[in-house]
N, C-alpha and C. Protein backbone atom coordinates (compact mmCIF):
# COMPACT_ATOMS: atom_id res chain seq x y z
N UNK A 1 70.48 62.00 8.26
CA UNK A 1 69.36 62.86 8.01
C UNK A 1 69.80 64.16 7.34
N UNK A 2 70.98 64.77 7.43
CA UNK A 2 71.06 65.81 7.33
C UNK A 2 71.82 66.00 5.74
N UNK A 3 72.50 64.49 5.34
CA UNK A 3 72.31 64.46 3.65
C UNK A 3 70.64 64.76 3.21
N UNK A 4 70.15 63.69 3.59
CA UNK A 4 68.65 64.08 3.27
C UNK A 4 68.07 64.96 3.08
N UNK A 5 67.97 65.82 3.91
CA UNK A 5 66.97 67.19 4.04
C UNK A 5 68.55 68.09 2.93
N UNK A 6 69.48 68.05 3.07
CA UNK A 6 70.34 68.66 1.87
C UNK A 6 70.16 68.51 0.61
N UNK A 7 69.42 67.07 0.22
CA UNK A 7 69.14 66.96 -0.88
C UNK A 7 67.69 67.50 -1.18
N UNK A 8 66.74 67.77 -0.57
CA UNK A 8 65.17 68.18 -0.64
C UNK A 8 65.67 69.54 -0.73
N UNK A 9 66.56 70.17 -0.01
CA UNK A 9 66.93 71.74 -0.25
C UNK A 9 67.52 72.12 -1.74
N UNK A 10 67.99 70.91 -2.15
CA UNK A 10 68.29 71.64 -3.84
C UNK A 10 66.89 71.14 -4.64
N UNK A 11 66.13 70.31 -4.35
CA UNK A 11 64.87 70.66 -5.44
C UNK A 11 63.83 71.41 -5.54
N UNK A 12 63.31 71.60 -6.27
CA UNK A 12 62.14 72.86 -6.25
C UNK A 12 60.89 72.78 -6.33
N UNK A 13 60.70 71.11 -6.89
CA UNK A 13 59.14 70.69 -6.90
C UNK A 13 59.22 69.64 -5.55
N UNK A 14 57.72 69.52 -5.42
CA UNK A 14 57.59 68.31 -4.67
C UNK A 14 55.86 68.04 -5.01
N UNK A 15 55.98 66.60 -4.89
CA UNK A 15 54.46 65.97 -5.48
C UNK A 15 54.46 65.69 -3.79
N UNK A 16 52.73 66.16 -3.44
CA UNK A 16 52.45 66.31 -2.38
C UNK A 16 51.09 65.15 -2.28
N UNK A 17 51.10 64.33 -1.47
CA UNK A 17 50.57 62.95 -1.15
C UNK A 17 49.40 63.12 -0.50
N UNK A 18 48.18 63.18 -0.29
CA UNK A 18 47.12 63.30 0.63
C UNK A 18 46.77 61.67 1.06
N UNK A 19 47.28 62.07 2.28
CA UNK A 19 47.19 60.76 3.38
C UNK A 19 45.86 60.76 4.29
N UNK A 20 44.82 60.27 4.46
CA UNK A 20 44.04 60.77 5.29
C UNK A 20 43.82 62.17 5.09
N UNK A 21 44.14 62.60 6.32
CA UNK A 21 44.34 64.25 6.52
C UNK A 21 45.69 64.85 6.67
N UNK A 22 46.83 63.65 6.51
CA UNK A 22 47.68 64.49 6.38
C UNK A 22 48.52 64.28 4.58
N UNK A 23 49.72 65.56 4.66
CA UNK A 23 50.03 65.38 3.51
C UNK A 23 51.68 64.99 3.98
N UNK A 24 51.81 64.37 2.72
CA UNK A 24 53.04 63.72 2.89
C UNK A 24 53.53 64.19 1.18
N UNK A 25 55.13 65.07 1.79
CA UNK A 25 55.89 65.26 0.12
C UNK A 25 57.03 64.50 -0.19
N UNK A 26 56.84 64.24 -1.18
CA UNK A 26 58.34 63.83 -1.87
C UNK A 26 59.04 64.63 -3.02
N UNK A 27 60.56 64.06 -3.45
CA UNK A 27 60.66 64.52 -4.62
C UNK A 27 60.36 64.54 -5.52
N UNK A 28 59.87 65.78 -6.10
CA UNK A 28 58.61 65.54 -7.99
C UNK A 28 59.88 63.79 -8.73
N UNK A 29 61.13 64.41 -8.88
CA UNK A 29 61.43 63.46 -9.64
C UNK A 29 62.08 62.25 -9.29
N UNK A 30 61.29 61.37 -7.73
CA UNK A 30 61.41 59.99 -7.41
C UNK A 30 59.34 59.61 -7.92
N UNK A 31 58.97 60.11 -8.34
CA UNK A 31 57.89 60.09 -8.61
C UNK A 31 57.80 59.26 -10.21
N UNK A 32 57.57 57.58 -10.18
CA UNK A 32 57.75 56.78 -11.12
C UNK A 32 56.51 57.08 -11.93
N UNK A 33 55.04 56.91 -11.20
CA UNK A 33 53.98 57.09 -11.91
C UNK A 33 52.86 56.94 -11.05
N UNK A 34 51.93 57.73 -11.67
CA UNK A 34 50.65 57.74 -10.47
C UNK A 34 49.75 56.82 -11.16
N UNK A 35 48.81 55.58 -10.58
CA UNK A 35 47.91 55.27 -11.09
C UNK A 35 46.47 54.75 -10.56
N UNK A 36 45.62 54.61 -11.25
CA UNK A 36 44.24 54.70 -10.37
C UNK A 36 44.50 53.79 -9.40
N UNK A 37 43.54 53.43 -8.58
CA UNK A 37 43.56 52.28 -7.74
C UNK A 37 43.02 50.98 -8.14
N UNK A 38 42.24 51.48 -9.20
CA UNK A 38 41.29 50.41 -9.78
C UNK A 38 42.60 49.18 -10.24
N UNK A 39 43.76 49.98 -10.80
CA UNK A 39 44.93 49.15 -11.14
C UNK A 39 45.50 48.31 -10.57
N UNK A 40 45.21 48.15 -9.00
CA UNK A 40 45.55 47.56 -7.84
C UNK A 40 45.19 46.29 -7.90
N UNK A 41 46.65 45.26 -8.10
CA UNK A 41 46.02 43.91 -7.74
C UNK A 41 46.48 43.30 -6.63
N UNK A 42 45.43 42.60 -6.09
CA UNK A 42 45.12 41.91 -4.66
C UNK A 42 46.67 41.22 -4.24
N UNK A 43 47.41 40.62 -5.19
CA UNK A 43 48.47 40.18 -4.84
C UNK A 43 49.16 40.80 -4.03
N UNK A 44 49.88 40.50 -2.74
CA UNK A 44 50.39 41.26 -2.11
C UNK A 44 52.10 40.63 -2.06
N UNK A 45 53.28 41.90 -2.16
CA UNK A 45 54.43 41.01 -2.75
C UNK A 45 54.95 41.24 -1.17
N UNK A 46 54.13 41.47 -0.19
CA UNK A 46 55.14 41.54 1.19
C UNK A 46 54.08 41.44 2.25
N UNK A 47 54.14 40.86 3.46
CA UNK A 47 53.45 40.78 4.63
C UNK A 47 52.35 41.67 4.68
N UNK A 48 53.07 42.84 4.70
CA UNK A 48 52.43 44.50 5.18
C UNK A 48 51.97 45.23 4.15
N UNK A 49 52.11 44.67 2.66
CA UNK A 49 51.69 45.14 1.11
C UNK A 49 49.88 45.53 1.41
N UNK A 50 49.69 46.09 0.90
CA UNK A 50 47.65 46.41 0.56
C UNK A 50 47.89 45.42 -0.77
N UNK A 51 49.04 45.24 -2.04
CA UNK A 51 48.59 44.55 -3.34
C UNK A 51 50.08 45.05 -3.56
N UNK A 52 49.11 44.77 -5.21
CA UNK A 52 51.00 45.26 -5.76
C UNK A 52 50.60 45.91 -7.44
N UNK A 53 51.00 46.62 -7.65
CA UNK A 53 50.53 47.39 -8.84
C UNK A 53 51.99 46.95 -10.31
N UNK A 54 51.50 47.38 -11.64
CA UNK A 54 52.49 47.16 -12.34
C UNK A 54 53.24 47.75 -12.63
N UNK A 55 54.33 48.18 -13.00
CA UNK A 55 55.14 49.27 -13.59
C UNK A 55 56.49 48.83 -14.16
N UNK A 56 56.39 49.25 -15.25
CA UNK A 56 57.29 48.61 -16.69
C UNK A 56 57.05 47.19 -16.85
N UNK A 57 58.19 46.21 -16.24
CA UNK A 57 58.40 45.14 -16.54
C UNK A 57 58.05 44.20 -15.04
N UNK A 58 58.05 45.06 -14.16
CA UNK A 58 58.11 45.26 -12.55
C UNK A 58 56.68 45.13 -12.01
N UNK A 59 56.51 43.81 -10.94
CA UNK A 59 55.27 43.96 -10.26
C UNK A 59 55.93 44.80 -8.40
N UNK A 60 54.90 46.00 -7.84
CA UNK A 60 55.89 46.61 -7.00
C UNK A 60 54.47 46.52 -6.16
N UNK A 61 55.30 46.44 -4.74
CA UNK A 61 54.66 46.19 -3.97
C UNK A 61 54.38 47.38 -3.61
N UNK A 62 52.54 47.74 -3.11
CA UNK A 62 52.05 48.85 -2.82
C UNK A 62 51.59 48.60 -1.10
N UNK A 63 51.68 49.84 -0.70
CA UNK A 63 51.69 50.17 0.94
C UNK A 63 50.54 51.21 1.02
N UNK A 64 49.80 50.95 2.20
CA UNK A 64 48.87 51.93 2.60
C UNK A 64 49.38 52.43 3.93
N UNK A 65 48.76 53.68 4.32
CA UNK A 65 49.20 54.52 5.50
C UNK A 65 48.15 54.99 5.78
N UNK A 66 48.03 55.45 7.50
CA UNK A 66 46.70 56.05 8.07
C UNK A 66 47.85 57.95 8.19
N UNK A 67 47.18 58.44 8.74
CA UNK A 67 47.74 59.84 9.07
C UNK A 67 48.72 59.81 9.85
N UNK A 68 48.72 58.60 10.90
CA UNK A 68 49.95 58.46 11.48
C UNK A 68 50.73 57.61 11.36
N UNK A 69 51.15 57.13 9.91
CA UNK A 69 52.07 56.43 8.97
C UNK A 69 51.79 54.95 9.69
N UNK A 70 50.89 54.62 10.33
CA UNK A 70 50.77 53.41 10.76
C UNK A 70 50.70 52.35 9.47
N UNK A 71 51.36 50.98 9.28
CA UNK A 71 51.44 51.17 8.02
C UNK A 71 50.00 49.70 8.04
N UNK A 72 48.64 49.84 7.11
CA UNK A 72 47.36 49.28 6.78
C UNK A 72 47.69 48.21 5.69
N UNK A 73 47.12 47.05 6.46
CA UNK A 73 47.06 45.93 4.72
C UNK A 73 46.01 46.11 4.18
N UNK A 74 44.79 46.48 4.49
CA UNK A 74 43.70 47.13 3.23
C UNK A 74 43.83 48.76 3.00
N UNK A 75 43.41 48.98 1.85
CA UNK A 75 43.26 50.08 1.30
C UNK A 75 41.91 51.29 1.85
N UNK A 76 42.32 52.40 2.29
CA UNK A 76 41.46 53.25 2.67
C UNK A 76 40.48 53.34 1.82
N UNK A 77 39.14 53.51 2.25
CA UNK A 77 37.80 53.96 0.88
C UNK A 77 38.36 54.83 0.29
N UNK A 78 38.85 55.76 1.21
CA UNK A 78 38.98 57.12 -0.10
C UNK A 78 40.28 57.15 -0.52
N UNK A 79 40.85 56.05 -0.58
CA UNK A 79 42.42 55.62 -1.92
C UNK A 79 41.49 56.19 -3.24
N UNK A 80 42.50 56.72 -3.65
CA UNK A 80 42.38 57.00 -5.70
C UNK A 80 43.24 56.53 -5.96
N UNK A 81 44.42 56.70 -5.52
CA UNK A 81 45.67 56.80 -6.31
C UNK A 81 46.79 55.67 -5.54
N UNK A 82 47.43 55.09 -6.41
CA UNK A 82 49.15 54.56 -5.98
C UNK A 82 50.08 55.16 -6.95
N UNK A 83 51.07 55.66 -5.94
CA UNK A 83 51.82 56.35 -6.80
C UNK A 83 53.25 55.35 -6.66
N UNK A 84 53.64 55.16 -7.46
CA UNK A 84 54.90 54.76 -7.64
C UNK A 84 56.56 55.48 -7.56
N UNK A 85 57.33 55.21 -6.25
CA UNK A 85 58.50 55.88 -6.02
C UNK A 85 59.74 54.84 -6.19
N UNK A 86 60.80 55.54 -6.64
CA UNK A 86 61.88 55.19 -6.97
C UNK A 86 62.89 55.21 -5.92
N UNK A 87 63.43 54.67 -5.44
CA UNK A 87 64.73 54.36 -4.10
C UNK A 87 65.70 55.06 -4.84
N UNK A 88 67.07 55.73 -4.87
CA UNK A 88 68.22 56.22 -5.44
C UNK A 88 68.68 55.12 -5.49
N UNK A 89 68.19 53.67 -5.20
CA UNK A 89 68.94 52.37 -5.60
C UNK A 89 67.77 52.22 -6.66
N UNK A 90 68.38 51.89 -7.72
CA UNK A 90 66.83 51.61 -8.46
C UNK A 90 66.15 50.60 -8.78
N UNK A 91 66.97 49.44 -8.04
CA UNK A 91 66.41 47.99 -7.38
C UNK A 91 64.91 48.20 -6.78
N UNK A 92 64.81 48.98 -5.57
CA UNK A 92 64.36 49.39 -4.85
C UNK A 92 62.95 50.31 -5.14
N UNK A 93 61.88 49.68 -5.60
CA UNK A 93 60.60 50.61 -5.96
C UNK A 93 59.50 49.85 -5.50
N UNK A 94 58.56 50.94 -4.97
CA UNK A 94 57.54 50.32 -4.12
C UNK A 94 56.52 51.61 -4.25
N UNK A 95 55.10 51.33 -3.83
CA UNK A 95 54.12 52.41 -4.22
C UNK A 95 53.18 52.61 -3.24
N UNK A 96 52.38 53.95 -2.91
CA UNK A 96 52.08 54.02 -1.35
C UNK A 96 50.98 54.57 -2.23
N UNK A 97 49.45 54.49 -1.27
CA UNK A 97 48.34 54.33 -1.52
C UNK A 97 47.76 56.16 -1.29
N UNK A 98 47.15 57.05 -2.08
CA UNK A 98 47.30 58.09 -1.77
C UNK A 98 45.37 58.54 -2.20
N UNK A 99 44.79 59.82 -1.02
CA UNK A 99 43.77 60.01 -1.73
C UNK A 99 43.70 60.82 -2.42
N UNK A 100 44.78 61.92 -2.67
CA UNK A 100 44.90 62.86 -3.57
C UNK A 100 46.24 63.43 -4.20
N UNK A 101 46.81 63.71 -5.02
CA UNK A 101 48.21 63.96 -5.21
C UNK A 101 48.39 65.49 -6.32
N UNK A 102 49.44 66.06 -6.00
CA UNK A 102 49.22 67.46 -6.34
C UNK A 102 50.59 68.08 -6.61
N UNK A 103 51.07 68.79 -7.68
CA UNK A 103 52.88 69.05 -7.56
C UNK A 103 52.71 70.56 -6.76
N UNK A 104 53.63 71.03 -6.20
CA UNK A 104 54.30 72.07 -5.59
C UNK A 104 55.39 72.55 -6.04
N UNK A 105 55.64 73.61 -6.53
CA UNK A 105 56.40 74.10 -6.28
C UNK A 105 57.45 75.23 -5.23
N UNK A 106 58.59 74.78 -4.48
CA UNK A 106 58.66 75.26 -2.78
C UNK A 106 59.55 75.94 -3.24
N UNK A 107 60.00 77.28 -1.91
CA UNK A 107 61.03 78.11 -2.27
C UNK A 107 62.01 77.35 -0.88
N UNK A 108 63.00 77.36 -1.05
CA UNK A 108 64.06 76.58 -0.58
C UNK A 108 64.48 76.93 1.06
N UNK A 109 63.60 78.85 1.19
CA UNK A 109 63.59 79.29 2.47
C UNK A 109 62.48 78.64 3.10
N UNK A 110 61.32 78.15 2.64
CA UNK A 110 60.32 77.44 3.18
C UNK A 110 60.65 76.34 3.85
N UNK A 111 61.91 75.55 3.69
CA UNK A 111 62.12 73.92 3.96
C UNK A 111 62.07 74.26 5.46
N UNK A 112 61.95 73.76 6.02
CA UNK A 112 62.98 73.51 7.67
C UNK A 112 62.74 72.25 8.09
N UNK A 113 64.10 71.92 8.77
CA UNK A 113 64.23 70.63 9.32
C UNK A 113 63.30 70.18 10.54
N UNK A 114 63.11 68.71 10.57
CA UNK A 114 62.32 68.88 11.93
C UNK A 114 62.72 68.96 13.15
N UNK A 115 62.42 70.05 14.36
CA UNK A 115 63.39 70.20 15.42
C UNK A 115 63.70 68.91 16.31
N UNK A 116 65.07 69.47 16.70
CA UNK A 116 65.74 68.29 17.22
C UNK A 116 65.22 67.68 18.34
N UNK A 117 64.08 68.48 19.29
CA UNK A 117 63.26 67.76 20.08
C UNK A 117 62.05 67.06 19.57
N UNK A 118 61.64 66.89 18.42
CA UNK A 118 60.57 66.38 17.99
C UNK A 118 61.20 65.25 16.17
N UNK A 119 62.57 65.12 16.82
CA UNK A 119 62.99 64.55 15.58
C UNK A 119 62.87 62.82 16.11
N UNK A 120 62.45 62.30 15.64
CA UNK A 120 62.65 60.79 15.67
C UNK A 120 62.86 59.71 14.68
N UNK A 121 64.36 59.14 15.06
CA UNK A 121 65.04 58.39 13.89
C UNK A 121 64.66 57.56 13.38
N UNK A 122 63.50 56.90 14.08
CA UNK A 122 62.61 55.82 12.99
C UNK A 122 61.85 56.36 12.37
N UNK A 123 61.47 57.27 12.51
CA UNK A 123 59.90 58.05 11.32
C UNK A 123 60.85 58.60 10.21
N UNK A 124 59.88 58.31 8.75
CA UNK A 124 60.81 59.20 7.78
C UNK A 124 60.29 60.43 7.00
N UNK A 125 59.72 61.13 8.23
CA UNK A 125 59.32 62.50 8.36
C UNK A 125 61.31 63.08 8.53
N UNK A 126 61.56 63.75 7.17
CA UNK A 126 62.97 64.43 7.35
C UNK A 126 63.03 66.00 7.10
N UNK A 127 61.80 66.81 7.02
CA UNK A 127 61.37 67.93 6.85
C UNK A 127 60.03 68.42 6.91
N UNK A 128 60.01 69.98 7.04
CA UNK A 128 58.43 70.19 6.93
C UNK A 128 58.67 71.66 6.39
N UNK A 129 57.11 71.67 5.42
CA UNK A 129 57.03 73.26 4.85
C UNK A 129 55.39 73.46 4.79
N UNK A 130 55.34 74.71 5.19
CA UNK A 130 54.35 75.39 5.33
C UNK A 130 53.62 75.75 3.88
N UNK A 131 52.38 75.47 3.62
CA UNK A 131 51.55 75.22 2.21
C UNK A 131 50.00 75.87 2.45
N UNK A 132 50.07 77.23 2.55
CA UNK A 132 49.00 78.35 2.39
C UNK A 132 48.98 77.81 4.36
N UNK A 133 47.61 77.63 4.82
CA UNK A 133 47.62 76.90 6.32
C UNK A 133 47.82 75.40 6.58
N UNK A 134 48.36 74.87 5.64
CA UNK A 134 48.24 73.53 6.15
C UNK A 134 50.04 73.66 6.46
N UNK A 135 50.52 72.09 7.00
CA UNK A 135 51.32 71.67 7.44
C UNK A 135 51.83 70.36 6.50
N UNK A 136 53.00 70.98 5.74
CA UNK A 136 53.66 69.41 4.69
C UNK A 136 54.92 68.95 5.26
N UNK A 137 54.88 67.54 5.54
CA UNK A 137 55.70 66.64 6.16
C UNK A 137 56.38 66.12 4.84
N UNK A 138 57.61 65.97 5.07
CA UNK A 138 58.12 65.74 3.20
C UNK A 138 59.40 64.33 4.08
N UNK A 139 59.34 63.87 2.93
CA UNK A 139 59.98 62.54 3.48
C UNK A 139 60.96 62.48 2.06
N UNK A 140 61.53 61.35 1.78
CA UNK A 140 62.41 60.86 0.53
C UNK A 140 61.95 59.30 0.26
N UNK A 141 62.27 58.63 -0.43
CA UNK A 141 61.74 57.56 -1.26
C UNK A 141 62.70 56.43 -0.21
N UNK A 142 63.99 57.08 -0.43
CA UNK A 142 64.98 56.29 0.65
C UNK A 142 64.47 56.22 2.17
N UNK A 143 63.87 57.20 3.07
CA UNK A 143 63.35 57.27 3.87
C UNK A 143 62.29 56.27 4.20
N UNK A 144 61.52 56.43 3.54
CA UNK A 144 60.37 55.69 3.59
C UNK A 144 60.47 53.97 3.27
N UNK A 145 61.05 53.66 2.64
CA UNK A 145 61.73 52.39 2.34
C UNK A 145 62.15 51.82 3.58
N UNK A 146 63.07 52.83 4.17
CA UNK A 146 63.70 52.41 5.19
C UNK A 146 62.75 51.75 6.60
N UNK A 147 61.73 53.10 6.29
CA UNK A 147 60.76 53.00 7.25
C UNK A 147 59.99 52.02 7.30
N UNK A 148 59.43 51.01 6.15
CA UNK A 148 58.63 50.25 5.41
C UNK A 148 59.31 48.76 6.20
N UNK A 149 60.86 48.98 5.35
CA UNK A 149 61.74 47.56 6.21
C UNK A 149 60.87 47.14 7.35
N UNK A 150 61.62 48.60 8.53
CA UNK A 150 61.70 48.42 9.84
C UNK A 150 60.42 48.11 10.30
N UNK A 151 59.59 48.65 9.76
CA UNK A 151 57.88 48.29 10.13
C UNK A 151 58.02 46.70 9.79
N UNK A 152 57.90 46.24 8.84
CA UNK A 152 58.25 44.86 8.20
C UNK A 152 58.74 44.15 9.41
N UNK A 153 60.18 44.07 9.55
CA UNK A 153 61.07 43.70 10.94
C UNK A 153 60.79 43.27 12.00
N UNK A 154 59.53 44.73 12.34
CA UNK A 154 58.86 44.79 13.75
C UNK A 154 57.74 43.74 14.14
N UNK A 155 57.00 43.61 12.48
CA UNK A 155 55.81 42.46 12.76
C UNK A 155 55.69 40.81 12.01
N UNK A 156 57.54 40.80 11.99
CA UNK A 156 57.86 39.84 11.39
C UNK A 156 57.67 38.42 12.60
């Protein structure tokens, strides 16, 4: 974890995810491409997929989430968007179902880790920053992947 949140401390943007009601950030540049939902086809390339959207040459499997990352095989009404993220393996790309998406730019004193009593190694909640009054949970592409597996795993 603590590579992780080292690496969110050297970037300066983050594209910020509207989940439900909560927001979920990543790095601006694991951010492959945002696209409507309308783009969304029914095919699903994994158990726990909502569909699977296109990108380049690549059909990638898309994921939905409630506020509490529970992970949904249909798509929320108020989905707009799948955005497409990149793994630092670049095998590895998959796209999560979003109702609103927005860039940030953070100052690096804003980051903080999540405390060590409320840290839990399966969630890939690996930071949080404060955004006017709301509350941003920022994760990594690797994180979430990881998280995606293990969900996978669990209802295999």
């Amino acid at each position: 974890m603590d590579k992780l949140f080292n690496a969110i401390l050297e970037k300066k943007q983050l594209s910020l995810l509207m989940i439900d009601t909560m927001i979920l950030g990543f790095d601006k540049d694991s951010v492959l491409s945002i696209e409507s939902i309308t783009e969304l086809n029914s095919k699903r390339q994994s158990k726990m997929s909502s569909g699977s959207i296109q990108y380049a040459t690549s059909e990638l499997p898309v994921y939905t989430f409630n506020r509490n990352l529970n992970i949904l095989v249909k798509p929320s009404t108020k989905n707009q968007f799948c955005v497409s993220l990149k793994h630092p393996d670049n095998q590895k790309l998959f796209a999560i179902m979003c109702d609103a998406i927005e860039h940030y730019d953070i100052e690096n004193n804003n980051i903080r880790p999540i405390p060590a009593l409320n840290y839990n190694p399966k969630s890939p909640i690996i930071a949080m920053v404060k955004k006017d009054s709301e509350l941003v949970f920022i994760s990594s592409a690797e994180s979430m992947q990881g998280y995606i597996n293990s969900q996978e795993h669990k209802h295999a």
